[in-house]
Protein backbone atom coordinates (compact mmCIF):
# COMPACT_ATOMS: atom_id res chain seq x y z
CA UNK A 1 -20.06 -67.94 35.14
CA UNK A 2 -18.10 -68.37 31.67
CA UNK A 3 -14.91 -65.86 31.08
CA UNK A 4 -15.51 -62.94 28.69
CA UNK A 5 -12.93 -62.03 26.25
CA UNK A 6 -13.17 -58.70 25.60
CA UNK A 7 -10.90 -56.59 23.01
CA UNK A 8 -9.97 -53.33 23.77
CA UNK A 9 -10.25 -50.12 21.33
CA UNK A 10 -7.91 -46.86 22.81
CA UNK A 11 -9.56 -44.32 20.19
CA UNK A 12 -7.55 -41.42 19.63
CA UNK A 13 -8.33 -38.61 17.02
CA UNK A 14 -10.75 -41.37 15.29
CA UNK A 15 -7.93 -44.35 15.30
CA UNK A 16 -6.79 -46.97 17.10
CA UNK A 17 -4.13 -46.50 19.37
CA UNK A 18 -1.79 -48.82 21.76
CA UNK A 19 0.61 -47.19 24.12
CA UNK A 20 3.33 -48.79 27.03
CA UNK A 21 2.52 -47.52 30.39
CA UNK A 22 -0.27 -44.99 28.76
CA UNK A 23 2.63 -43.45 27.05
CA UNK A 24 4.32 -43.89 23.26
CA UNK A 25 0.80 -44.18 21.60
CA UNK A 26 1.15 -46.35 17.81
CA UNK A 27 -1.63 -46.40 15.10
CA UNK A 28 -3.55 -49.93 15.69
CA UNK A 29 -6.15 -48.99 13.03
CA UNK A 30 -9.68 -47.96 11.97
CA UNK A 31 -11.86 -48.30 15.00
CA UNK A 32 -14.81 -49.35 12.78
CA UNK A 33 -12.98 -52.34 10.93
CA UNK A 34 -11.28 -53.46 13.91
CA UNK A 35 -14.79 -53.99 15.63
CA UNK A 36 -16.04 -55.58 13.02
CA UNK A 37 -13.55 -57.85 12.61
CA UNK A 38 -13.84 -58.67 16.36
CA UNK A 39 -17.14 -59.17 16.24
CA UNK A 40 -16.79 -61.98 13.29
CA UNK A 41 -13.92 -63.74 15.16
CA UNK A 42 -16.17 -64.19 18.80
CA UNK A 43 -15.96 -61.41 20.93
CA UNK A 44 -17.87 -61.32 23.63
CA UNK A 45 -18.45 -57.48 24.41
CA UNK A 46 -16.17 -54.50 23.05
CA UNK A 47 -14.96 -51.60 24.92
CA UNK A 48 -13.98 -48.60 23.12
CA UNK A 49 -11.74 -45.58 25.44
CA UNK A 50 -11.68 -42.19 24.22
CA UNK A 51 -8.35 -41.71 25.17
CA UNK A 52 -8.40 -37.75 23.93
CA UNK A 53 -11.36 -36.74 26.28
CA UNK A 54 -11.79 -33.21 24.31
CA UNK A 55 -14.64 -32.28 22.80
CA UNK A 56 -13.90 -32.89 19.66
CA UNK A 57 -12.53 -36.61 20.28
CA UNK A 58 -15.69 -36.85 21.93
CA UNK A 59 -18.05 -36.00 18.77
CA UNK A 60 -15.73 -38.36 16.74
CA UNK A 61 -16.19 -41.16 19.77
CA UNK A 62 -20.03 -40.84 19.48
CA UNK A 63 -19.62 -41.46 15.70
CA UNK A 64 -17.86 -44.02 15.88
CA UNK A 65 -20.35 -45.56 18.04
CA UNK A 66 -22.63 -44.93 15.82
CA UNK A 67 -21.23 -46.60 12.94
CA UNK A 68 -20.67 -49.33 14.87
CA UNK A 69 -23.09 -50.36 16.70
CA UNK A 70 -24.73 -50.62 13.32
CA UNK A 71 -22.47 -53.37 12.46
CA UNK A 72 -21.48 -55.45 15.74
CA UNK A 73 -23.85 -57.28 17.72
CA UNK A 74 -22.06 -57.88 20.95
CA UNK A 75 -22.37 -55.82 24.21
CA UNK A 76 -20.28 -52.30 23.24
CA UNK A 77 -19.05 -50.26 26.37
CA UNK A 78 -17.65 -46.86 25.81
CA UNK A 79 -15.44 -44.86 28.20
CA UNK A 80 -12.81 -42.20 28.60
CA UNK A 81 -13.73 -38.40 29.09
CA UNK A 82 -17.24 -39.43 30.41
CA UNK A 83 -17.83 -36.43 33.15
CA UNK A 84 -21.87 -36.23 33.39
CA UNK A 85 -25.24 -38.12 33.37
CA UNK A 86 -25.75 -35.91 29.84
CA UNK A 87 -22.72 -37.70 28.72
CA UNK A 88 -23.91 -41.23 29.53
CA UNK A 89 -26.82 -40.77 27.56
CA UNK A 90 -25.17 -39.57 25.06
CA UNK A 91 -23.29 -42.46 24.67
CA UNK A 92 -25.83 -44.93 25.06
CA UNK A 93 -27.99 -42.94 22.68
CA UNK A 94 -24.82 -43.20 19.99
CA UNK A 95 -25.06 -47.20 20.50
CA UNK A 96 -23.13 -48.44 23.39
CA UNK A 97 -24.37 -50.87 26.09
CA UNK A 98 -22.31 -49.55 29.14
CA UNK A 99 -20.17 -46.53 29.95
CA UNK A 100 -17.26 -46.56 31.69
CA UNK A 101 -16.22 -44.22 33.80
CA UNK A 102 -13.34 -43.25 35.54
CA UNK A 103 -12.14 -39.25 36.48
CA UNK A 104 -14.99 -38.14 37.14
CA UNK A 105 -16.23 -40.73 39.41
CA UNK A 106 -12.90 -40.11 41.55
CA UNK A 107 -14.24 -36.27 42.04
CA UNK A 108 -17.54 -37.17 41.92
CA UNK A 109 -18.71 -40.18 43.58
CA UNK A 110 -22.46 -39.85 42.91
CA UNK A 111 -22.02 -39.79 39.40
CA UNK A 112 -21.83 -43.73 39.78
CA UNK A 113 -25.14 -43.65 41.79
CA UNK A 114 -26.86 -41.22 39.86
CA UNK A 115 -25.96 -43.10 37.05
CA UNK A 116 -26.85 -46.43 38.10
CA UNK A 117 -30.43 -44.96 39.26
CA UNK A 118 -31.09 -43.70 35.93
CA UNK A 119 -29.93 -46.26 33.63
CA UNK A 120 -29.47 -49.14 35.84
CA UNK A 121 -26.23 -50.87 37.28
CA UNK A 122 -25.90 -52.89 34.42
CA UNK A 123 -24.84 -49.65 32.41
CA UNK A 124 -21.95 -48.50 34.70
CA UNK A 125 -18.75 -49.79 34.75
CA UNK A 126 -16.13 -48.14 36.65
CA UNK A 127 -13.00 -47.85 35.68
CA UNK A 128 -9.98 -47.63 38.18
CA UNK A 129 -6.46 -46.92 36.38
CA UNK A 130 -4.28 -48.22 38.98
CA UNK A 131 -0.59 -47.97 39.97
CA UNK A 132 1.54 -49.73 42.50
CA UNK A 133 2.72 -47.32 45.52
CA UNK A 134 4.70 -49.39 48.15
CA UNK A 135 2.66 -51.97 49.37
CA UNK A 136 -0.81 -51.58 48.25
CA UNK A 137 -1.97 -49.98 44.51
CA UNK A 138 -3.45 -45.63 44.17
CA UNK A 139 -6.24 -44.66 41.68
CA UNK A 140 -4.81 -42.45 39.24
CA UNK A 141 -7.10 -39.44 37.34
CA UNK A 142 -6.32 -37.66 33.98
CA UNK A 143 -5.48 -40.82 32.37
CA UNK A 144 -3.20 -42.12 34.27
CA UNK A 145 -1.65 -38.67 34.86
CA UNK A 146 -2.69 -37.85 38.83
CA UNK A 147 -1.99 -39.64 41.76
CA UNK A 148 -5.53 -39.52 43.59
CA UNK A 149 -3.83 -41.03 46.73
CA UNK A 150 -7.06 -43.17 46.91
CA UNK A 151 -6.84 -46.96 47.81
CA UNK A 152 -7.90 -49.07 44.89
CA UNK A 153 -9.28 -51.52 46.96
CA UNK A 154 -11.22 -48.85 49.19
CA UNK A 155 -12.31 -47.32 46.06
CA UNK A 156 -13.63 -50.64 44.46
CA UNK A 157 -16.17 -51.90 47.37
CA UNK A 158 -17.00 -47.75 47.64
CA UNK A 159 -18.16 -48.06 44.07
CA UNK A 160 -19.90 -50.86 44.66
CA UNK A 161 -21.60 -49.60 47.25
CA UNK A 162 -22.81 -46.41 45.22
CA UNK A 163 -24.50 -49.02 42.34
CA UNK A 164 -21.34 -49.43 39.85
CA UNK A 165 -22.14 -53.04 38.00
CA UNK A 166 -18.86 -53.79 37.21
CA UNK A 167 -15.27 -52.87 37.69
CA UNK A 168 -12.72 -52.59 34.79
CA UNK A 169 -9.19 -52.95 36.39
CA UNK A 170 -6.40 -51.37 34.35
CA UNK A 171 -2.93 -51.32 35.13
CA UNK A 172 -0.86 -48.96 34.41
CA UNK A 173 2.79 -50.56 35.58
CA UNK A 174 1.93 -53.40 33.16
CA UNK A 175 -0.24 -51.50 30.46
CA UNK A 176 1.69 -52.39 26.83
CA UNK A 177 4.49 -54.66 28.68
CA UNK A 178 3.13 -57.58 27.43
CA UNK A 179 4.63 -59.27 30.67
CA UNK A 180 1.37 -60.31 32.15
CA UNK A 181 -1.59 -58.71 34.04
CA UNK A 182 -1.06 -57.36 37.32
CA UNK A 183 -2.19 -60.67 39.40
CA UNK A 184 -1.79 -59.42 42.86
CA UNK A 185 -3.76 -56.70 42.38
CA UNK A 186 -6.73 -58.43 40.14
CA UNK A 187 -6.68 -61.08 42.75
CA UNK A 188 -7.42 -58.89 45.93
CA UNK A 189 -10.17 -56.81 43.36
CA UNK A 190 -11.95 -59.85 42.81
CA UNK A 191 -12.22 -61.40 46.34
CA UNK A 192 -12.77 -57.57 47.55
CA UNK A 193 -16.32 -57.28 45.48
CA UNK A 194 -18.97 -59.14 44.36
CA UNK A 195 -19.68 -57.53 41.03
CA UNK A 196 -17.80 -58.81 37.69
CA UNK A 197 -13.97 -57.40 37.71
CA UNK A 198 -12.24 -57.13 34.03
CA UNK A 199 -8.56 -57.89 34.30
CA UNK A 200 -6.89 -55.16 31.66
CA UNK A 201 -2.87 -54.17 31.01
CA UNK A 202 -0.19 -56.76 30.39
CA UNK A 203 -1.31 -59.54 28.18
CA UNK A 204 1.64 -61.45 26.18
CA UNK A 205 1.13 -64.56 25.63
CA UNK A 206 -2.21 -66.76 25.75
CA UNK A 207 -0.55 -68.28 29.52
CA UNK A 208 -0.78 -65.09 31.32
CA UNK A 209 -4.41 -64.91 29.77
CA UNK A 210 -5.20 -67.99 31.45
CA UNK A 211 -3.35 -66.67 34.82
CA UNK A 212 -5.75 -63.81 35.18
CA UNK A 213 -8.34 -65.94 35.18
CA UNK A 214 -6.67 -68.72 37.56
CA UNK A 215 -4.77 -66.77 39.70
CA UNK A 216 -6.23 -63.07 39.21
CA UNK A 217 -9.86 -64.94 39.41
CA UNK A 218 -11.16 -62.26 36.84
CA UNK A 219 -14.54 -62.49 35.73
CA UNK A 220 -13.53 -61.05 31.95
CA UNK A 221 -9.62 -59.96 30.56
CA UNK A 222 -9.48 -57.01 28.15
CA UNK A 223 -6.61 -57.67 25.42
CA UNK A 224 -5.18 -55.22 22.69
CA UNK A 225 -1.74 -55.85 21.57
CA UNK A 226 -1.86 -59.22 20.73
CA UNK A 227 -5.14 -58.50 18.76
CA UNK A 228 -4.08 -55.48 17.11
CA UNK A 229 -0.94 -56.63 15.96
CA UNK A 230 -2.29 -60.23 14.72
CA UNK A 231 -0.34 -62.23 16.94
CA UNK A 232 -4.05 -64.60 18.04
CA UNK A 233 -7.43 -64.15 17.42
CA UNK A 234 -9.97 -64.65 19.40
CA UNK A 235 -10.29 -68.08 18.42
CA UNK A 236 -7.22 -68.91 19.53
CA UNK A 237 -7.46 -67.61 22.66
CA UNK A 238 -10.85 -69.17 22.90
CA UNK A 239 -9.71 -72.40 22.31
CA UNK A 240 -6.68 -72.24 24.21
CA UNK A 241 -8.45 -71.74 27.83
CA UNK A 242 -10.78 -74.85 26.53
CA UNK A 243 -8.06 -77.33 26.69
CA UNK A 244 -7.26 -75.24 29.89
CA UNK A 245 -10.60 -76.19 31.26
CA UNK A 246 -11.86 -72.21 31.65
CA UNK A 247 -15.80 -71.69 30.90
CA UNK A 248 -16.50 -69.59 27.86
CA UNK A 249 -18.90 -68.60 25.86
């Protein structure tokens, strides 16, 4: 399999946010451009999070969706505030590929199989916001706001299980550190399941990229900050796990 570099857009009140820890949210830019400009410089898929889940971020999420998908021709995933099938479809109606989804899958488990019967595995994604307690790693709800006391690694072969096609592994310890992604944790994810796990939360520097794929053994790694904020493109990254021998597309 070749390694997916996949940016990350945190939408918030129809911009582009980045945060530390989920917390101390700064204006990244228009959601729309930023895609775009992805798209251009290689990206392999997109994810956009609706990081308001109200209603009203939600109309402005399927919008930008909309727009868009109009524009970008790489694999768009949309997440964040997803609670129904009806909201699914919405969402892949307004353009995207796959929906993530996280909250509600925690109260609702079936929501991942009734969404993978109805759309098809290759549509779901779920995504586990995850934070260290003691020795092992808790799902958290209500972006990143409630301890669910579940095991992340129980959770992840559950979901599995119930038809998710793909995992999307965020940190929330290292989320806007830039100190590196959480490799312990990515690590035991990836050898736990067999479907595709996306490393996300932490990336500084193009070396830790290349450790979440060699020592995390990620499948894809979401990055934000050092695209947002110009410090690579995805060139650069590209052509830095080359030389480092990684497979990508």
């Amino acid at each position: 399999m070749t390694l997916r570099i996949i940016p990350c857009l945190d939408v918030f009140d129809g911009r582009v946010v980045k945060g530390t820890k989920f917390k101390q949210l700064r204006d990244a830019g228009d959601p729309v451009k930023l895609a775009q400009e992805y798209g251009e410089q290689g990206a392999d898929e997109i994810i956009f999070l609706d990081i308001g889940a109200t209603y009203r971020s939600r109309k402005i999420m399927l919008e930008v969706m909309e727009k868009v998908s109009r524009c970008v021709f790489v694999p768009l995933t949309a997440g964040g505030g997803i609670q129904s099938i009806s909201d699914i479809r919405d969402s892949l109606n307004a353009g995207a590929d796959k929906v993530a989804v996280c909250s509600a899958a925690l109260k609702n488990p079936e929501i991942l199989s009734s969404g993978a019967e109805t759309f098809g595995s290759q549509c779901i994604v779920l995504s586990i916001d995850a934070k260290k307690q003691g020795k092992t790693w808790h799902a958290y709800s209500h972006g990143g706001r409630l301890d669910t006391h579940t095991d992340v690694l129980e959770w992840s072969l559950k979901a599995q299980t119930l038809g998710a096609g793909e995992i999307l592994l965020n940190s929330i310890d290292m989320d806007g550190t830039k100190a590196g992604y959480e490799l312990e944790l990515t690590r035991k994810v990836s050898e736990k399941v067999a479907i595709p796990v996306i490393a996300s939360g932490g990336a500084g520097s193009l070396a830790q990229v290349y450790a979440a794929v060699k020592s995390g053994k990620a499948d894809a790694v979401l990055i934000a900050s050092l695209l947002h904020f110009r410090e690579f493109s995805i060139g650069d990254i590209k052509g830095y796990l080359k030389k480092k021998g990684v497979r990508i597309r």
